[in-house]
Protein backbone atom coordinates (compact mmCIF):
# COMPACT_ATOMS: atom_id res chain seq x y z
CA UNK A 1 -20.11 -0.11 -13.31
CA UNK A 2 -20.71 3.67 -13.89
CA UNK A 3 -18.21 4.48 -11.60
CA UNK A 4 -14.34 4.46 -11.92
CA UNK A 5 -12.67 1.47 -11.24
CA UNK A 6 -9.23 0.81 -12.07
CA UNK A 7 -6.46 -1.84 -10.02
CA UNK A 8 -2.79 -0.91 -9.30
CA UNK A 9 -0.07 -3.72 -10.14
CA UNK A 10 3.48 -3.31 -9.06
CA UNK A 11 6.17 -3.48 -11.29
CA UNK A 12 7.71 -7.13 -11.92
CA UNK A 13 10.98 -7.80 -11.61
CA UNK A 14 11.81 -11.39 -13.49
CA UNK A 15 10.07 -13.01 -16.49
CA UNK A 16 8.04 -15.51 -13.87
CA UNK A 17 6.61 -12.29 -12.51
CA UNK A 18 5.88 -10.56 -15.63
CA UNK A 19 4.30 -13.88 -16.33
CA UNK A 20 2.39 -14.16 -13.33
CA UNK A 21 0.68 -11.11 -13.73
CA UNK A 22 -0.61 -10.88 -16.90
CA UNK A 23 -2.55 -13.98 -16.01
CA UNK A 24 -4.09 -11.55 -13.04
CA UNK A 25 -4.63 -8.59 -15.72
CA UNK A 26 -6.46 -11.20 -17.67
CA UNK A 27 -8.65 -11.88 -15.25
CA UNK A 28 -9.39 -8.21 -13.83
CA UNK A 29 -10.17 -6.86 -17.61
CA UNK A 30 -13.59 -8.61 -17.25
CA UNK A 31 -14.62 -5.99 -15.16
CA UNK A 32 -13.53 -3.21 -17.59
CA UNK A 33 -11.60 -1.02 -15.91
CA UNK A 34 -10.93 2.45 -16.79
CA UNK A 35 -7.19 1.31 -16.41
CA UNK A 36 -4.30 -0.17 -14.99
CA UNK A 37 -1.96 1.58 -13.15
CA UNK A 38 1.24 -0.14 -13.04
CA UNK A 39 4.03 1.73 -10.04
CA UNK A 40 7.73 2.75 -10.31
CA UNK A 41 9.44 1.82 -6.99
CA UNK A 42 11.90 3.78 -4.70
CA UNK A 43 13.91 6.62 -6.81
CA UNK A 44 12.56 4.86 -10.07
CA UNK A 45 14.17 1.15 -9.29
CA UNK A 46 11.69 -0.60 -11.51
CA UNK A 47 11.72 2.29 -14.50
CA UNK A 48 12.27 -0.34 -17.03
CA UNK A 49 9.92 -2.68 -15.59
CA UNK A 50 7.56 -0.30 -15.13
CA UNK A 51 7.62 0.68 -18.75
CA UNK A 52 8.25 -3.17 -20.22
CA UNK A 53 4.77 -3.72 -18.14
CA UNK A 54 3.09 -1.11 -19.43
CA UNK A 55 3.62 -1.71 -22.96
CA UNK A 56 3.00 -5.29 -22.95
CA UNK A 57 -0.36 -4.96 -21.01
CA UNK A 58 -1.54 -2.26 -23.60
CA UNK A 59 -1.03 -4.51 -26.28
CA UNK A 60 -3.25 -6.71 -24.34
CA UNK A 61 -5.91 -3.75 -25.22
CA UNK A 62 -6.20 -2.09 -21.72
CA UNK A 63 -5.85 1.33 -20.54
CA UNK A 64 -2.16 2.27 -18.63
CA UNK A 65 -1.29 4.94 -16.38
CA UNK A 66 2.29 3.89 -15.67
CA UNK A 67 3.48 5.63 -12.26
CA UNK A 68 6.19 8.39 -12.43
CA UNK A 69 8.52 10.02 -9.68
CA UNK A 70 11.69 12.04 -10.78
CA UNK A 71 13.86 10.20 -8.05
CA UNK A 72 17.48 10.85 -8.77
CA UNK A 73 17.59 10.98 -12.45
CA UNK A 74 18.40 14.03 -14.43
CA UNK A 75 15.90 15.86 -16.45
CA UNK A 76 16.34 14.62 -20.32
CA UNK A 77 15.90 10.75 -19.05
CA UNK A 78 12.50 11.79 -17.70
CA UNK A 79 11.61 14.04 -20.70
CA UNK A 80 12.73 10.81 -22.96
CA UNK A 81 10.68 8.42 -20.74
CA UNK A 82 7.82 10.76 -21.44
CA UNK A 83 8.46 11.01 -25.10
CA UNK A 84 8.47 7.24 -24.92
CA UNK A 85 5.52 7.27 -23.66
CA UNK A 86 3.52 9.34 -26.06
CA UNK A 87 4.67 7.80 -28.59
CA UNK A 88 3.65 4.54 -27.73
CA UNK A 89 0.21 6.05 -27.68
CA UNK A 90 0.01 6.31 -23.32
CA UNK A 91 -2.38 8.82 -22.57
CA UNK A 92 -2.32 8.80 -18.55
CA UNK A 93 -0.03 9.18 -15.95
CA UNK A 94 0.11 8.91 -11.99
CA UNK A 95 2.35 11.53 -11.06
CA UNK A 96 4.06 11.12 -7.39
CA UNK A 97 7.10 12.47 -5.60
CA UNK A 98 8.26 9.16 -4.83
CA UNK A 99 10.36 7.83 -2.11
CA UNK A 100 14.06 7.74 -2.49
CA UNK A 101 16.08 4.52 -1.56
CA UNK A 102 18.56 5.16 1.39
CA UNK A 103 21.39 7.77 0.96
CA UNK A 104 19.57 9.03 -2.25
CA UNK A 105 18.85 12.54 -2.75
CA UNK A 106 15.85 13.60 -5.25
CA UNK A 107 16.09 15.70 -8.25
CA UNK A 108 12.64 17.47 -7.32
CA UNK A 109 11.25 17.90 -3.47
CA UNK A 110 7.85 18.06 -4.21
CA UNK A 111 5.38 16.49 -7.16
CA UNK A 112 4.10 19.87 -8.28
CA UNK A 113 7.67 20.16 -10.10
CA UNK A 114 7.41 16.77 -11.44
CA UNK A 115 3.70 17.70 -12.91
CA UNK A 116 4.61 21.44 -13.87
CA UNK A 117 7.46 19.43 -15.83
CA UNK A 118 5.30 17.01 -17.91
CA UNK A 119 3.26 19.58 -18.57
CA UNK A 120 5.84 21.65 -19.87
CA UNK A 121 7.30 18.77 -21.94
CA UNK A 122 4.02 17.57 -23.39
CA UNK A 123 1.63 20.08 -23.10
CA UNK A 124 -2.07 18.25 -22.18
CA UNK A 125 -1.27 15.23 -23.95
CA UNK A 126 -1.03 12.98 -20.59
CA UNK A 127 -3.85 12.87 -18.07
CA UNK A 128 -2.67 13.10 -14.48
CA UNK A 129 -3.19 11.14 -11.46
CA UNK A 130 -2.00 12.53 -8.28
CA UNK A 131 -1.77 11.15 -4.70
CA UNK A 132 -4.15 12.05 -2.10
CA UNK A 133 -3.98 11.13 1.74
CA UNK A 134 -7.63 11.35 3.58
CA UNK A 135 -5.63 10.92 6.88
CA UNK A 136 -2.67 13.07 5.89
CA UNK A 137 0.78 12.91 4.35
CA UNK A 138 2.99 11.01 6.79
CA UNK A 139 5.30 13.95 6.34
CA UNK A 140 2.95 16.79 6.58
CA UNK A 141 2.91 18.94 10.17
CA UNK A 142 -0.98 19.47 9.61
CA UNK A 143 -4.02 19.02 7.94
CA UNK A 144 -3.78 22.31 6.39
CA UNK A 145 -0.61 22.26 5.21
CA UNK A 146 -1.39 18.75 3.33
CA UNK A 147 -4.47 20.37 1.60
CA UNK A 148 -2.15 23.53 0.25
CA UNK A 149 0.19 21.12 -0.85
CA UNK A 150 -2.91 18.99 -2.53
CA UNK A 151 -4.03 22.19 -4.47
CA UNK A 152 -0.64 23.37 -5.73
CA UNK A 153 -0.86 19.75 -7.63
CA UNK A 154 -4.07 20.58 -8.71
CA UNK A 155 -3.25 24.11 -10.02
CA UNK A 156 -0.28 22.79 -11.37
CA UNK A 157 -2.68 20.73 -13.88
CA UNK A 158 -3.11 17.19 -12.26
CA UNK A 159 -6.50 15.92 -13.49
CA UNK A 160 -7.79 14.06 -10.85
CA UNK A 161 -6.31 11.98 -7.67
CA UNK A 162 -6.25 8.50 -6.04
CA UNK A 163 -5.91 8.52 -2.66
CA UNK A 164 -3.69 6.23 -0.21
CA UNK A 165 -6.39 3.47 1.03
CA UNK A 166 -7.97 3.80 4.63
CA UNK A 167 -10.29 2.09 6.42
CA UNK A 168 -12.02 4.85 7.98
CA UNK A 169 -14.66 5.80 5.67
CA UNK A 170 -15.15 9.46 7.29
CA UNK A 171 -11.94 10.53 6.51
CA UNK A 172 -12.01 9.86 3.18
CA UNK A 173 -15.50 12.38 3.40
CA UNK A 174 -13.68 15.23 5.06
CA UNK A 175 -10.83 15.07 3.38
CA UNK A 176 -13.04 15.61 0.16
CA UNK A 177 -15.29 18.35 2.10
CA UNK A 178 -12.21 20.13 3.04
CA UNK A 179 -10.53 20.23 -0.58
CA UNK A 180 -13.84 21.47 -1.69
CA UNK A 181 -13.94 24.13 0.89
CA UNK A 182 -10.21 25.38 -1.25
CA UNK A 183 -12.37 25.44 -4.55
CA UNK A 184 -10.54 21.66 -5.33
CA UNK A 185 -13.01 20.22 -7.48
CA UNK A 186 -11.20 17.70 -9.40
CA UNK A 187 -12.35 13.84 -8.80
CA UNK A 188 -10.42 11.95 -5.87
CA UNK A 189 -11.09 8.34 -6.16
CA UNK A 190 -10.53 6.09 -3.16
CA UNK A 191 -7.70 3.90 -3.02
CA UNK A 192 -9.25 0.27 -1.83
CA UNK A 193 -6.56 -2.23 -0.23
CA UNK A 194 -8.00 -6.08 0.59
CA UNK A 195 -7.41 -7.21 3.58
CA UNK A 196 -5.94 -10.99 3.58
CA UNK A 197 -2.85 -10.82 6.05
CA UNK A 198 -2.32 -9.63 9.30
CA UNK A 199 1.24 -9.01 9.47
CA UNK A 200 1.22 -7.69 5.44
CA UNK A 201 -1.20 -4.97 6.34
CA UNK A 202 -0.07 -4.15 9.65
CA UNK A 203 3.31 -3.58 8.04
CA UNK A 204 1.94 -1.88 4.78
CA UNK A 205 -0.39 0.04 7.23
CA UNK A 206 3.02 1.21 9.32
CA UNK A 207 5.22 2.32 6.22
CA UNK A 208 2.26 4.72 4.74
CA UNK A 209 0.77 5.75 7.58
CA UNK A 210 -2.52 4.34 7.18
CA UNK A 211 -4.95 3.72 10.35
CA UNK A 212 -6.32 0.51 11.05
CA UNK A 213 -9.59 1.24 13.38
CA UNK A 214 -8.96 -0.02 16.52
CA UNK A 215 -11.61 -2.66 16.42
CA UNK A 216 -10.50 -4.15 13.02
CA UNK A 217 -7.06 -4.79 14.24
CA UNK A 218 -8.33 -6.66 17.40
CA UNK A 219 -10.50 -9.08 15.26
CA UNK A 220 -7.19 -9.38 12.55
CA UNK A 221 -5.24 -10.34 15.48
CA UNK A 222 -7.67 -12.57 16.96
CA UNK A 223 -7.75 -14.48 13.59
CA UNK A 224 -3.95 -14.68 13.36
CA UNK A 225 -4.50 -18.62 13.11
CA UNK A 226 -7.38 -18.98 11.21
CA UNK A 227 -6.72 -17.43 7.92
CA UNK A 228 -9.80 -18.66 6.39
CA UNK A 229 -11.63 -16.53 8.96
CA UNK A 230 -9.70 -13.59 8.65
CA UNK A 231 -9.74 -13.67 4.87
CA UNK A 232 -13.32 -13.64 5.14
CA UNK A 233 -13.37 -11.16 8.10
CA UNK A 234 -11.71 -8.77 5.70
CA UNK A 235 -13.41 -8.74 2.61
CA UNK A 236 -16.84 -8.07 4.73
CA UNK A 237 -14.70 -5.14 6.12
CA UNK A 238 -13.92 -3.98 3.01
CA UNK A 239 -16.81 -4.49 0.98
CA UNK A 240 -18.78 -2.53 3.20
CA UNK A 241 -16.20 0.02 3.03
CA UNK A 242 -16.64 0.36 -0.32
CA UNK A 243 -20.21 0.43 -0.17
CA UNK A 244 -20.50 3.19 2.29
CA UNK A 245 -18.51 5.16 -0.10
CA UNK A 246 -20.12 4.70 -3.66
CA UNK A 247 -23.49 5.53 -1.64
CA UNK A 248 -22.03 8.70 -0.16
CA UNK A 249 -20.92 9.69 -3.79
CA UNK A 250 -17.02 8.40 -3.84
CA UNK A 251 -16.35 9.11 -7.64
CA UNK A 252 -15.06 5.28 -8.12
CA UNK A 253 -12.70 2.57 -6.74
CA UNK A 254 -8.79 2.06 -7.11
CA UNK A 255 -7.68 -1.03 -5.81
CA UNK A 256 -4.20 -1.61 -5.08
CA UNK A 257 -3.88 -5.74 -6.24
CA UNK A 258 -0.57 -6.39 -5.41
CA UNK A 259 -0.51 -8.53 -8.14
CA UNK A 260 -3.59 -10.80 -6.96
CA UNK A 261 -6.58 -11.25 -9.03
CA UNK A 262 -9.16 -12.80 -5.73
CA UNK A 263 -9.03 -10.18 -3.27
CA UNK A 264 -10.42 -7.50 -5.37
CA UNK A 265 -12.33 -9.84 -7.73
CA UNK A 266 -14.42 -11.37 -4.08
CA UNK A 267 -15.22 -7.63 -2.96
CA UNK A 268 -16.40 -6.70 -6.70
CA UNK A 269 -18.33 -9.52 -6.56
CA UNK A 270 -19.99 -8.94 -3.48
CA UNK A 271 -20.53 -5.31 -4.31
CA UNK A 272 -22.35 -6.99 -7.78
CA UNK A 273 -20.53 -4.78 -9.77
């Protein structure tokens, strides 16, 4: 495709995961994607799976943009992390504040610190990712107030951004109008989650925030006993979600996998890309 595409794993935890989802890599690289992101859990949890993961699937040839949050560690483990990094040839990075685990406190409050940092530690070396949220930070008291925090990322040097996913294809639009309107030109690529579970996304939904149109979630729960149906309920939903928004210009797609090959592979499929 001559749009961006690129799928988000999450970090493994055993060898049967690790396993498990190279098998799924394998069978997403046919689409060539610009890269894999692989994320970095609560406070950094998975910070050695996240980087095992990301080494292995480069040797596999593909693109990684491992995820990185300060979350409680001190400064030098980051800046060796990074060093790691570089050396092993990593050229990207998806730079996010993170969410601490319970009774944690974080090292940085905000990402800008965490991207002014890499870029003080390794000059232009990495290309950023940031987060972007079409229907606002879950901790942000307005939509203004999440766009000034979106462009001190931006001025801060983040390269381009990935937004949380949505199913309300508008938002995404405005949300793009209005960073343009602050002279934010960099490329925000919509974040694409399948839909194949109704309690899964309802809770995913619930923890980030995300909207489910009112007359989505009273088909999903109509189909709460027919998952065939609501399998195939959802990838219509979806594929024409992404449709709407490559034809309205959407630089790309970012799908977030968790760790499945089908989901994404169906809606690529039906998109014929």
């Amino acid at each position: 495709m001559n749009q961006h595409l690129s799928f988000e794993f999450s970090a493994p935890r055993n060898p049967v995961e690790i396993s498990k989802l190279l098998t799924v890599h394998d069978r997403l690289k046919v689409f060539s994607p610009e890269f894999f992101s692989v994320t970095y859990g609560a406070g950094g949890s998975t910070k050695d799976g996240t980087k095992d993961t990301t080494l292995k699937i480069q040797k596999l040839g593909s693109s990684v943009a491992p995820h990185l949050s300060f979350g409680g560690d001190e400064s030098r483990i980051i800046e060796d992390l990074l060093h790691d990094y570089q050396k092993a040839g990593i050229r990207r990075l998806v730079a996010l504040r993170g969410d601490m685990p319970s009774g944690q406190i974080a090292k940085m409050k905000f990402a800008r610190e965490l991207i002014e940092f890499i870029r003080h530690t390794t000059g232009n070396h990495f290309h950023i990712d940031i987060a972007a949220y079409p229907e606002t930070h879950p901790d942000s008291p307005s939509v203004e107030s999440d766009i000034d925090f979106f462009k001190d990322k931006v001025d801060a040097g983040a390269n381009s951004a990935i937004t949380q996913y949505f199913y309300n294809v508008d938002a995404y639009f405005r949300f793009v109008d209005n960073c343009m309107a602050h002279n934010i030109d960099i490329p925000i690529v919509p974040g694409i989650m399948p839909i194949t579970n109704y309690k899964g996304i309802l809770r995913f939904s619930k923890n980030c925030g995300a909207e489910i149109p009112r007359w989505i979630l009273k088909q999903l729960e109509g189909y709460q006993s027919k998952p065939d149906s609501l399998k195939a309920f959802g990838l219509e939903v979806v594929t024409n979600i992404c449709k709407k928004l490559l034809d309205g210009g959407a630089p790309g797609l970012h799908f977030y996998t968790l760790n499945q090959a089908l989901p994404s592979t169906k809606i690529l499929r039906n998109l014929k890309l």
